[in-house]
C-alpha atoms as a PDB file:
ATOM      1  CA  UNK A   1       1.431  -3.910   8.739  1.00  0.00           C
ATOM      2  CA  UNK A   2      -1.643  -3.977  10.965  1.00  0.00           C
ATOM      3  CA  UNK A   3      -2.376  -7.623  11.785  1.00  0.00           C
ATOM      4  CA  UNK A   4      -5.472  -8.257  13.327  1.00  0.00           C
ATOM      5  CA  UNK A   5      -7.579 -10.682  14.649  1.00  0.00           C
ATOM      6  CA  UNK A   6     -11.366  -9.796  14.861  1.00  0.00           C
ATOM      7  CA  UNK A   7     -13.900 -11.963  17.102  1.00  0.00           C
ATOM      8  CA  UNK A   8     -17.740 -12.278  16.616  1.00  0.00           C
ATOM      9  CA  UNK A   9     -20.024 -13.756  19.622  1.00  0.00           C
ATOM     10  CA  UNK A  10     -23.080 -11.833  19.756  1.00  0.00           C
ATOM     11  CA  UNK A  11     -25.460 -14.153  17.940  1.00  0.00           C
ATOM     12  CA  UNK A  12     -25.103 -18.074  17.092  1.00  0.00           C
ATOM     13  CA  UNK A  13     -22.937 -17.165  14.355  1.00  0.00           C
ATOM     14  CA  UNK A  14     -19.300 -18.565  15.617  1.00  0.00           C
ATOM     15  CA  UNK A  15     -17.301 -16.004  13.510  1.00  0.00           C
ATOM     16  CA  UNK A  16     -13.618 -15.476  13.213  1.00  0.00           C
ATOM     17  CA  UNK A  17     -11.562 -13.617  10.458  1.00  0.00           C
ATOM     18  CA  UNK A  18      -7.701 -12.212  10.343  1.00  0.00           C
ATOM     19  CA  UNK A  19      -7.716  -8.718   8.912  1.00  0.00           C
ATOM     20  CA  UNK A  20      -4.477  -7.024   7.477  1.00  0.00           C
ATOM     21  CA  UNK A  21      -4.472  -3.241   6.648  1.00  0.00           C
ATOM     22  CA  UNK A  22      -8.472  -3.635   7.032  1.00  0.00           C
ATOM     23  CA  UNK A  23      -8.783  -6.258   4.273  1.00  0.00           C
ATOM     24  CA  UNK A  24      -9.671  -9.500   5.187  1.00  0.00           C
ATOM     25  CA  UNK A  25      -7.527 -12.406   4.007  1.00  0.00           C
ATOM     26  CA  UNK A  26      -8.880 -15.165   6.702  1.00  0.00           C
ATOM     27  CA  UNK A  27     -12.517 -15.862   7.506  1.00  0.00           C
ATOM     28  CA  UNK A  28     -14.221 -18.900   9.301  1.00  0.00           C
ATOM     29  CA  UNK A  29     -17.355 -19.374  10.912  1.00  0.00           C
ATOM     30  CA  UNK A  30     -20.550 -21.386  11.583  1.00  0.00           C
ATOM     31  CA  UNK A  31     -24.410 -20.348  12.389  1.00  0.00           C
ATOM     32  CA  UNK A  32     -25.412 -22.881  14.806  1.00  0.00           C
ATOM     33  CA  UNK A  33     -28.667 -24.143  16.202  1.00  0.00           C
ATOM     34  CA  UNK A  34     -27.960 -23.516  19.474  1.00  0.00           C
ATOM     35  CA  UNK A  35     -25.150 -21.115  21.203  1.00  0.00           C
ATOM     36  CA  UNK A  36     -21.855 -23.235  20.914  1.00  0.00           C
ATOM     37  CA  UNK A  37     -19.122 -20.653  21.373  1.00  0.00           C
ATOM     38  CA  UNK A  38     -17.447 -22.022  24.260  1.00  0.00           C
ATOM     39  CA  UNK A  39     -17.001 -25.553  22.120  1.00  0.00           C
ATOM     40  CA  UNK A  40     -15.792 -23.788  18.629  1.00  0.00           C
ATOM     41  CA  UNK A  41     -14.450 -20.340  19.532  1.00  0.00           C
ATOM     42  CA  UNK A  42     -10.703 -21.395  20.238  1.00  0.00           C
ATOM     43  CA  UNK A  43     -10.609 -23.572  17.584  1.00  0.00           C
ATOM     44  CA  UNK A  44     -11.732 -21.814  14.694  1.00  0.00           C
ATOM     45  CA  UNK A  45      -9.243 -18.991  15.908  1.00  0.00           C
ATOM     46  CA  UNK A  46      -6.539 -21.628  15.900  1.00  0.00           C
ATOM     47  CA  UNK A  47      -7.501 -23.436  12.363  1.00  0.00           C
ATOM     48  CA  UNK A  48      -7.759 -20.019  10.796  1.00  0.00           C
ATOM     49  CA  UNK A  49      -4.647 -19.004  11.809  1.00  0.00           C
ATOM     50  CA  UNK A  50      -2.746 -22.622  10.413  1.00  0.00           C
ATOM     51  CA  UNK A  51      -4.765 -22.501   7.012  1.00  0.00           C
ATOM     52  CA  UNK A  52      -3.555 -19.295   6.886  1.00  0.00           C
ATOM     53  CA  UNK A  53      -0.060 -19.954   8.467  1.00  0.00           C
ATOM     54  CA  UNK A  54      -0.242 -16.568  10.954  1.00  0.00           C
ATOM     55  CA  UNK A  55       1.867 -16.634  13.715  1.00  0.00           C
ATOM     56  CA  UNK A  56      -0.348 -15.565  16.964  1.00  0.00           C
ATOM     57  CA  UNK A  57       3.143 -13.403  18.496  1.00  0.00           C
ATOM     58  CA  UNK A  58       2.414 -11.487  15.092  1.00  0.00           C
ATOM     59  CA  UNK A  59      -0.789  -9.876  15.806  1.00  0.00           C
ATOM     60  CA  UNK A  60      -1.103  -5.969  16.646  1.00  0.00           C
ATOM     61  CA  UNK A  61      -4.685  -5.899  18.139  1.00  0.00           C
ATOM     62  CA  UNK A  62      -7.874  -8.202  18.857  1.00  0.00           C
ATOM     63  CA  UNK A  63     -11.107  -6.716  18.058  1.00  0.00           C
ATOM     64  CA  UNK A  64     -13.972  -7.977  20.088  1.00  0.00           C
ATOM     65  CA  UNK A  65     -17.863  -7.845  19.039  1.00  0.00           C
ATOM     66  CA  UNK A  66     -18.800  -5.895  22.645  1.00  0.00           C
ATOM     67  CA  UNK A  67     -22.803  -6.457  21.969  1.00  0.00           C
ATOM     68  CA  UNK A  68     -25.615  -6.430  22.290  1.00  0.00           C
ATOM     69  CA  UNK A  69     -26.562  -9.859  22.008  1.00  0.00           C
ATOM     70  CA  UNK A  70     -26.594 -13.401  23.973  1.00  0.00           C
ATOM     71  CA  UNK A  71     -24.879 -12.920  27.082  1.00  0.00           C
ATOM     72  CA  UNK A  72     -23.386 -16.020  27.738  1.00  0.00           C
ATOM     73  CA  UNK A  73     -21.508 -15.942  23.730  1.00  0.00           C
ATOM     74  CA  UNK A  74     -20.342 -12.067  24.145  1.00  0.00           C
ATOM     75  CA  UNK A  75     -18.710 -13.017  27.841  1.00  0.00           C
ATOM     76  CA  UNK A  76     -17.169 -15.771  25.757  1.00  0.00           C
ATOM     77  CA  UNK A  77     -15.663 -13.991  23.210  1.00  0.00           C
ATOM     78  CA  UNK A  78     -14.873 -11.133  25.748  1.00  0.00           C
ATOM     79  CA  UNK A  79     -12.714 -13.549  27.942  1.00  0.00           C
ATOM     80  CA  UNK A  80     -11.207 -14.930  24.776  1.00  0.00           C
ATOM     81  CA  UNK A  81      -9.831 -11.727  23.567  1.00  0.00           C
ATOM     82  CA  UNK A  82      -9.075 -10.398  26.784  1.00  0.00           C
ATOM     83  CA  UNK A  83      -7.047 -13.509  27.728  1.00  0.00           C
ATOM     84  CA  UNK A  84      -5.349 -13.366  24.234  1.00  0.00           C
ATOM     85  CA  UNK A  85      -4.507 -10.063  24.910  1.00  0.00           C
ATOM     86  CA  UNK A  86      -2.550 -10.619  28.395  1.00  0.00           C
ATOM     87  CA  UNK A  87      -0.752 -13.106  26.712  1.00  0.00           C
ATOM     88  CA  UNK A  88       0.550 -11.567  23.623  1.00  0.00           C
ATOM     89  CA  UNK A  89       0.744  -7.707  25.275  1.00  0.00           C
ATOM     90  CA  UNK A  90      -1.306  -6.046  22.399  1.00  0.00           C
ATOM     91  CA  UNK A  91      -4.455  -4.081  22.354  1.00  0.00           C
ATOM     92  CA  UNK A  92      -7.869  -4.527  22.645  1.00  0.00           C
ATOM     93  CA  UNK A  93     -10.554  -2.969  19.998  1.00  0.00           C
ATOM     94  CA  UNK A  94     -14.233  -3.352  20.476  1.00  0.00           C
ATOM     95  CA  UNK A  95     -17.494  -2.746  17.975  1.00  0.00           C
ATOM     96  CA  UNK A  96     -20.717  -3.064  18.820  1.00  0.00           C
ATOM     97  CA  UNK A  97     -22.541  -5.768  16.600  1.00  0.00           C
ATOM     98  CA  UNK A  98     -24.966  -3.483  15.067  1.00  0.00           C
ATOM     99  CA  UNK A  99     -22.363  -1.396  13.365  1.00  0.00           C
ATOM    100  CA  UNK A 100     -20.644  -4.755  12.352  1.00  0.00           C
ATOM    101  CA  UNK A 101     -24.152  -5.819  10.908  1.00  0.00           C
ATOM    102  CA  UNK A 102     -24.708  -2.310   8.994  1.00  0.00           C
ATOM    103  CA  UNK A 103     -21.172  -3.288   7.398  1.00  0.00           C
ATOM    104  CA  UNK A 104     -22.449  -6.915   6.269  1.00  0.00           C
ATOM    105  CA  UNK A 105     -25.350  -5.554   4.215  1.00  0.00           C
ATOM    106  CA  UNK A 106     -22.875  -4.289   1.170  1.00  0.00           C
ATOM    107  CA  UNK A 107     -25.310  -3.235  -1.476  1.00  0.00           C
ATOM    108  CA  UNK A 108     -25.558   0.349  -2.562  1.00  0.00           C
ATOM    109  CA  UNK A 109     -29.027   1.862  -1.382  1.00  0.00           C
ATOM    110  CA  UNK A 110     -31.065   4.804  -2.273  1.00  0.00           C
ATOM    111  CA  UNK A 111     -32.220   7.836   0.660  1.00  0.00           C
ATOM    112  CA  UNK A 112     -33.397   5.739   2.932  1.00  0.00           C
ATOM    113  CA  UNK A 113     -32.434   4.228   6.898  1.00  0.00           C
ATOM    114  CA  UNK A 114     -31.013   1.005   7.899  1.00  0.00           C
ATOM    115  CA  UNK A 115     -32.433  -0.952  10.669  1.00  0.00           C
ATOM    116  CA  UNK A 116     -30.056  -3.950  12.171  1.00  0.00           C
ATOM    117  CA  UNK A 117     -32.052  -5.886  14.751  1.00  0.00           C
ATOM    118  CA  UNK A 118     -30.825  -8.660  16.792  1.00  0.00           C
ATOM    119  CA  UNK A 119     -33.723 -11.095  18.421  1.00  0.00           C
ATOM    120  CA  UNK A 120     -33.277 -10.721  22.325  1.00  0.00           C
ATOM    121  CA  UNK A 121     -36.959 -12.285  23.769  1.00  0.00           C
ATOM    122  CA  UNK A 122     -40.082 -12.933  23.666  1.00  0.00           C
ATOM    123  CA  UNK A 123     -41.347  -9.382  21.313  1.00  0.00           C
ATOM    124  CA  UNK A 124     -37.878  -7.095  22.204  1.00  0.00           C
ATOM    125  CA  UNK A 125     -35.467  -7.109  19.782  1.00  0.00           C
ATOM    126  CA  UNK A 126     -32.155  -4.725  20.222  1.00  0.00           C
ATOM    127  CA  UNK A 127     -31.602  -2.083  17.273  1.00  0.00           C
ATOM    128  CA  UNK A 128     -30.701   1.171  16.360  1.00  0.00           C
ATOM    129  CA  UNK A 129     -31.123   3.303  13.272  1.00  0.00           C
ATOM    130  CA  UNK A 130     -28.422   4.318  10.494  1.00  0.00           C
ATOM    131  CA  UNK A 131     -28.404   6.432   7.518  1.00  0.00           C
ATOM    132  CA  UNK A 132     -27.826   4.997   3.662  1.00  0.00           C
ATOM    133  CA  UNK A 133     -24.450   6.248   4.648  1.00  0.00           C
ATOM    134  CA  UNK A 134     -24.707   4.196   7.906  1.00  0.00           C
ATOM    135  CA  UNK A 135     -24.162   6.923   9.902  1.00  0.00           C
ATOM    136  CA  UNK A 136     -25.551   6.323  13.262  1.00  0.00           C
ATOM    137  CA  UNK A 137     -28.841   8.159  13.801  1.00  0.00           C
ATOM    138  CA  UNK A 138     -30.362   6.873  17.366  1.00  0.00           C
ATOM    139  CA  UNK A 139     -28.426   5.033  20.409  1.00  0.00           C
ATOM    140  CA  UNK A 140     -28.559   1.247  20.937  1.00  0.00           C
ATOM    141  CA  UNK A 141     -32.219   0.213  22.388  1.00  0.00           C
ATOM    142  CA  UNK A 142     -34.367  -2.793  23.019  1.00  0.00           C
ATOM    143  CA  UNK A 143     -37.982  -2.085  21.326  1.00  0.00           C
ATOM    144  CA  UNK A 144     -41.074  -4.497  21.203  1.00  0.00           C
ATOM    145  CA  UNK A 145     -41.725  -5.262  17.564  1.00  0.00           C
ATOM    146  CA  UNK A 146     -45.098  -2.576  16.918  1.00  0.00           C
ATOM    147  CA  UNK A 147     -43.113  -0.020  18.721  1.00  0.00           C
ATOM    148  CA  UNK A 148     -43.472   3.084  16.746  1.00  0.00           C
ATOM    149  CA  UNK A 149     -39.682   3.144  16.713  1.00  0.00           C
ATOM    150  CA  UNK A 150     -40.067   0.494  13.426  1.00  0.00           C
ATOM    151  CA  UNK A 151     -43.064   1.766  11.766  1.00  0.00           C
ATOM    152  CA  UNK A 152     -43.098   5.911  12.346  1.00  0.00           C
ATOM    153  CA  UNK A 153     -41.399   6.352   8.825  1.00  0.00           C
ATOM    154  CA  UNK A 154     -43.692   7.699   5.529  1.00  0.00           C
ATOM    155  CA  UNK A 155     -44.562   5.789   2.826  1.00  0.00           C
ATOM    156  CA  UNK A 156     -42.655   7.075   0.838  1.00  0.00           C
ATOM    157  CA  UNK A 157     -39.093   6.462   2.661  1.00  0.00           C
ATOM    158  CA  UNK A 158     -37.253   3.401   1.938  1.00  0.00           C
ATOM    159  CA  UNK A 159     -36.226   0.888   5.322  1.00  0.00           C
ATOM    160  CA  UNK A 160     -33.824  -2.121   4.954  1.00  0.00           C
ATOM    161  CA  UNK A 161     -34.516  -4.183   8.256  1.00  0.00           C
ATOM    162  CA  UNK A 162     -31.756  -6.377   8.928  1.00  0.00           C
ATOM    163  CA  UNK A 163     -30.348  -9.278  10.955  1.00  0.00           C
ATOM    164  CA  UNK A 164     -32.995 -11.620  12.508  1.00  0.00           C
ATOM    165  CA  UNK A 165     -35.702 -10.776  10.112  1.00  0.00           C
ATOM    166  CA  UNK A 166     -37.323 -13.526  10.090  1.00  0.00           C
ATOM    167  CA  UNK A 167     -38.287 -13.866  13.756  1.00  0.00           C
ATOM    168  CA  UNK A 168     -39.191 -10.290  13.530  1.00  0.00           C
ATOM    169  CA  UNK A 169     -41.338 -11.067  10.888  1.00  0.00           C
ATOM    170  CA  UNK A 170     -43.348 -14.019  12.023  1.00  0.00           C
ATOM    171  CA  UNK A 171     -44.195 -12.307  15.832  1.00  0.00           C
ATOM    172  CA  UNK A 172     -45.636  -8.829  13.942  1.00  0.00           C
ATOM    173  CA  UNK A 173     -49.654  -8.237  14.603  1.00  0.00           C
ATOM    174  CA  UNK A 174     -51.373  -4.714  14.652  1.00  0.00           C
ATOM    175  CA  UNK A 175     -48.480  -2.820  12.879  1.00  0.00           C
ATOM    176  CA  UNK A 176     -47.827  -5.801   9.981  1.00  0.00           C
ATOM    177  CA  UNK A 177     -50.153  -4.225   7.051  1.00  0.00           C
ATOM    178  CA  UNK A 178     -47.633  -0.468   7.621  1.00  0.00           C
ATOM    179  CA  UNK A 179     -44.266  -2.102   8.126  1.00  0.00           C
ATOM    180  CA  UNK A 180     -45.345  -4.309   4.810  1.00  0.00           C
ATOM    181  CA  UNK A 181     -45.031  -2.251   2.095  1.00  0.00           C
ATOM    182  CA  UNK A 182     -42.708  -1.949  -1.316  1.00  0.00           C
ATOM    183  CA  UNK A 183     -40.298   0.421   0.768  1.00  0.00           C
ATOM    184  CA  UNK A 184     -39.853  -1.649   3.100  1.00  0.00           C
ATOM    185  CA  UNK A 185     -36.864  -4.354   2.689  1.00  0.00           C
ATOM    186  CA  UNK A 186     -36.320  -7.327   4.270  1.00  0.00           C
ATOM    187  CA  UNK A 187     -32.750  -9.097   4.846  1.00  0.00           C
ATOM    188  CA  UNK A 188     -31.192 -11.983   6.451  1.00  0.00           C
ATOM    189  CA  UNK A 189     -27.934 -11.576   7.808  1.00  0.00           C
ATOM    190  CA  UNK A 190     -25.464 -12.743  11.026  1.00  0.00           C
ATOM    191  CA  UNK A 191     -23.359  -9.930  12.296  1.00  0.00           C
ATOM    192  CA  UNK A 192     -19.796 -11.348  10.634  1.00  0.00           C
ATOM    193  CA  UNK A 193     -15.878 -11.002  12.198  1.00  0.00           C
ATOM    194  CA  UNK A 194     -15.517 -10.601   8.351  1.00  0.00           C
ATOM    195  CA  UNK A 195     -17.192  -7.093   8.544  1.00  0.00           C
ATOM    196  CA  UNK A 196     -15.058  -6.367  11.144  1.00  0.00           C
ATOM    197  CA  UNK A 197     -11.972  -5.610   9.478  1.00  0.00           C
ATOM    198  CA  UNK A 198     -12.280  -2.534   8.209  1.00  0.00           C
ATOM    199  CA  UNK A 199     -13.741  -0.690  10.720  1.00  0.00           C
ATOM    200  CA  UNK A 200     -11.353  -2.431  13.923  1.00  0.00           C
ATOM    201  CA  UNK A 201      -8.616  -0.973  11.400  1.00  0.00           C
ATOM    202  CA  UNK A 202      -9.734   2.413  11.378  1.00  0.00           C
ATOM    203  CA  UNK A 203      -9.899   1.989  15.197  1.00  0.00           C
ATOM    204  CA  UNK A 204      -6.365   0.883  15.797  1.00  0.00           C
ATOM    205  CA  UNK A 205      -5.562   3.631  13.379  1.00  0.00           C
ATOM    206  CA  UNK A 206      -6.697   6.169  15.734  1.00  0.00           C
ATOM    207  CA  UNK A 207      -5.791   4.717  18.849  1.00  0.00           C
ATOM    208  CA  UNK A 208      -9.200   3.622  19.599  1.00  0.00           C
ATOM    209  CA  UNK A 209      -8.228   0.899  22.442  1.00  0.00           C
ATOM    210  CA  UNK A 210     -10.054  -0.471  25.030  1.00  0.00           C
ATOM    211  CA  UNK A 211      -8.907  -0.777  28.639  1.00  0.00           C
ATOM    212  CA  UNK A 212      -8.740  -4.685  28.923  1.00  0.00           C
ATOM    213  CA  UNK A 213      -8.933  -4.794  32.364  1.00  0.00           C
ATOM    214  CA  UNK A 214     -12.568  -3.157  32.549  1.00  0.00           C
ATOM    215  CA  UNK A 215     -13.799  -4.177  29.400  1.00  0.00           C
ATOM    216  CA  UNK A 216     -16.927  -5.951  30.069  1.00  0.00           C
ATOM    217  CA  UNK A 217     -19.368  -6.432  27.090  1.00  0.00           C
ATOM    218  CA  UNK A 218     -22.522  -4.680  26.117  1.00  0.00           C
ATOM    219  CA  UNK A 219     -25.350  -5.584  28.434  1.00  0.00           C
ATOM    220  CA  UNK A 220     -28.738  -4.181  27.873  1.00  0.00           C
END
């Protein structure tokens, strides 16, 4: 058995879930307005575990969201699962949050590239680019929202933009009438500790551990 307990910071989506064999049998978690990790993190990890009656001493691993995202919530959620770690003398997994978000968006798609963006400031938002098969096609970046990096796709390929679409949305000028189109698809979604659980499995399957003591989280 392959108890886990995966953590999600990046965003203001306060995200917990226990994950056993990669399946996830616990899950809570709350968008806020504002960033309010520090208040709720250690909480929600101790009411998941008593509604679900999981002993701490029995996890394996703790998976970490590693970034990109707010800076203050991922050193949060870094300490968190670092400390948690120490104590309990078990691994530590990391993910980076636009894998986790790829993972959220579960419907099947046709040929076409997945785009998980995550609002960072003023214009920049951080991204990368997948396959339908969310295979990872380009390296974590921060891009201004006409960069060509969004739009430099034909007509006639499908996009799914996802994550902080709407933000994305409202702060497009020149590039709005080419992103706009019926292949392009627009979806609102909060990376999840839920979508964690498979893929931190398939990490502590292979051994995929992180040195705790120099683990710092994904800064761009």
């Amino acid at each position: 058995m392959s108890l886990i307990l995966n953590l999600e910071t990046s965003t203001k989506n306060c995200s917990v879930s226990f994950a056993e064999n990669g399946i996830c049998i616990t899950l809570l978690e709350e968008c806020y307005k504002q960033y309010n990790h520090s208040e709720k993190l250690h909480t929600f990890i101790e009411y998941a575990a008593e509604i679900s009656k999981i002993n701490l001493k029995d996890l394996k691993s703790i998976c970490i969201s590693k970034g990109p995202g707010s800076y203050t919530s991922l050193r949060i959620g870094s300490s968190s699962a670092k400390g948690l770690c120490y104590t309990l003398g078990i691994p530590l997994l990391s993910l980076d949050s636009l894998t986790i978000m790829t993972y959220n968006y579960k419907v099947n798609i046709e040929k076409g590239f997945l785009i998980p963006i995550i609002y960072a400031k003023s214009d920049l938002f951080y991204t990368s680019l997948f396959n339908e098969s969310k295979k990872r096609l380009s390296s974590i970046c921060v891009k201004k929202v006409n960069d060509s990096f969004f739009t430099d796709f034909t007509k006639n390929e499908k996009v799914y933009f996802i994550g902080d679409v709407d933000i994305f949305k409202n702060i497009l000028f020149s590039d709005k009438k080419r992103i706009f189109s019926k292949k392009r698809f627009f979806i609102k979604i909060n990376p999840s500790a839920m979508d964690m659980s498979f893929i931190s499995y398939l990490k502590f399957c292979n051994n995929e551990f992180n040195n705790i003591e120099k683990f710092i989280p994904f800064y761009l």
